[in-house]
C-alpha atoms as a PDB file:
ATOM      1  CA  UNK A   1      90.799 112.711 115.165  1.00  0.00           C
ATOM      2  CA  UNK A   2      87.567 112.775 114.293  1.00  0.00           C
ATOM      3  CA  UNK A   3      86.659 111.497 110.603  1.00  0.00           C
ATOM      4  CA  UNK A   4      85.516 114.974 109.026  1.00  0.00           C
ATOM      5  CA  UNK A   5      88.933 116.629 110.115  1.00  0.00           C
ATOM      6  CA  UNK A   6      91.019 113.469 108.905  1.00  0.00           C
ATOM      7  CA  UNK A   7      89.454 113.522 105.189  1.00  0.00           C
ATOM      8  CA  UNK A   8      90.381 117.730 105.483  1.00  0.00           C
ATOM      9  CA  UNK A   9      93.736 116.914 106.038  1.00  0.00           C
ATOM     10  CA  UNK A  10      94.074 114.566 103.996  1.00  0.00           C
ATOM     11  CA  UNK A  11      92.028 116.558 100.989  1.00  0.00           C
ATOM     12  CA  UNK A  12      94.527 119.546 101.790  1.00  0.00           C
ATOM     13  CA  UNK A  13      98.096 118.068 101.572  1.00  0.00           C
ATOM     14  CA  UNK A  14      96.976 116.057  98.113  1.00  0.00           C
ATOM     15  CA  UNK A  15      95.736 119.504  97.120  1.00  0.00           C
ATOM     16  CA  UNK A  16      98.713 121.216  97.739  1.00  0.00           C
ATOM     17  CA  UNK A  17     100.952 118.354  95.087  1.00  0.00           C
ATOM     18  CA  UNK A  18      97.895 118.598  92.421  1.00  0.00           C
ATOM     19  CA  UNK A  19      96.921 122.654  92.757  1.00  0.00           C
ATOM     20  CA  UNK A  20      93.548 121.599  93.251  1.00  0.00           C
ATOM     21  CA  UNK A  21      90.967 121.409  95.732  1.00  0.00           C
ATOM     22  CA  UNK A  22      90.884 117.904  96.271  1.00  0.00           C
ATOM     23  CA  UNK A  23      88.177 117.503  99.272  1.00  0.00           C
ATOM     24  CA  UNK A  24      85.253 116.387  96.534  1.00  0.00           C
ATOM     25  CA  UNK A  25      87.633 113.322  95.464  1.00  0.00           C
ATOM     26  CA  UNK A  26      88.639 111.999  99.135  1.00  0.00           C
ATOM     27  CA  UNK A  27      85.524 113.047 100.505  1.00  0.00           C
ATOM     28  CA  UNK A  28      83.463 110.746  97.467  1.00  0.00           C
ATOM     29  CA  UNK A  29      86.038 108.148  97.242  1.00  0.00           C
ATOM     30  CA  UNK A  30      85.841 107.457 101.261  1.00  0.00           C
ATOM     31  CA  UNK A  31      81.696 107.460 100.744  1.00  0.00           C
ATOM     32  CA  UNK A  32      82.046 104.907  97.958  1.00  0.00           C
ATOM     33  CA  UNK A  33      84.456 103.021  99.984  1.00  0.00           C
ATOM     34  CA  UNK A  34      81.875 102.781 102.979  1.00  0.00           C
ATOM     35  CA  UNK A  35      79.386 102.660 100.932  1.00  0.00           C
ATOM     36  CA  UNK A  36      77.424 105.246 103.132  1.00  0.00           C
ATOM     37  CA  UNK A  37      75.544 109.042 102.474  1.00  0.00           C
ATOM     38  CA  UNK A  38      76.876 110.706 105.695  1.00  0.00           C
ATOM     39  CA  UNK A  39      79.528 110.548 108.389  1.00  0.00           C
ATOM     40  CA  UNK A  40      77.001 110.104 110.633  1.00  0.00           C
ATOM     41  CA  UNK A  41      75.740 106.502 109.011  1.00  0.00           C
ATOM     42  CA  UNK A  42      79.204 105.017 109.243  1.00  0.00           C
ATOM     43  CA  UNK A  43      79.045 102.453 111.984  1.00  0.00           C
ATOM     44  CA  UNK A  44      81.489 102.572 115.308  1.00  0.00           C
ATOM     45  CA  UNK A  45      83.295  99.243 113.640  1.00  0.00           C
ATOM     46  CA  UNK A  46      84.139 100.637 110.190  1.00  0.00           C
ATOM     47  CA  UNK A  47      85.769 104.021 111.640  1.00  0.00           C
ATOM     48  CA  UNK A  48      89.291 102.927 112.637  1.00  0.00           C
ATOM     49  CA  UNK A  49      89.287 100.967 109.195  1.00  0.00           C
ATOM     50  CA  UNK A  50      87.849 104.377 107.320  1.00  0.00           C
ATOM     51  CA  UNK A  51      90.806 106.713 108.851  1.00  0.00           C
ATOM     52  CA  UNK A  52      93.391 103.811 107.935  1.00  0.00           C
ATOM     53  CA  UNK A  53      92.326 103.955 104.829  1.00  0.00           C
ATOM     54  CA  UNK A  54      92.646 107.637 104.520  1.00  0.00           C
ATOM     55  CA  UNK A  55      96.240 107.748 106.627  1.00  0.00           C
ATOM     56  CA  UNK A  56      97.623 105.240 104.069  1.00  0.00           C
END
């Protein structure tokens, strides 16, 4: 699953138990995490660790 889709789904089901539209908080809180701008910086090594973060 690619990382873009993962943080959606993710974003989406803790929206649905807050009533808010969550994707700004997982979406910031995965960048601060990887301390990278853009999916596209995040190196090949970090990306199974970045969706096990967001699957946990």
């Amino acid at each position: 699953m690619p990382l873009s889709q993962a943080i959606k789904a993710v974003a989406f089901a803790y929206g649905r138990q807050t009533n808010r539209n969550e994707h700004s908080t997982i979406y910031g809180e995965m960048y601060r995490k990887s301390e990278i701008a853009s999916y596209n910086l995040l190196p090949v090594a970090c990306f199974q660790e970045s969706l096990d973060w967001l699957t946990e």
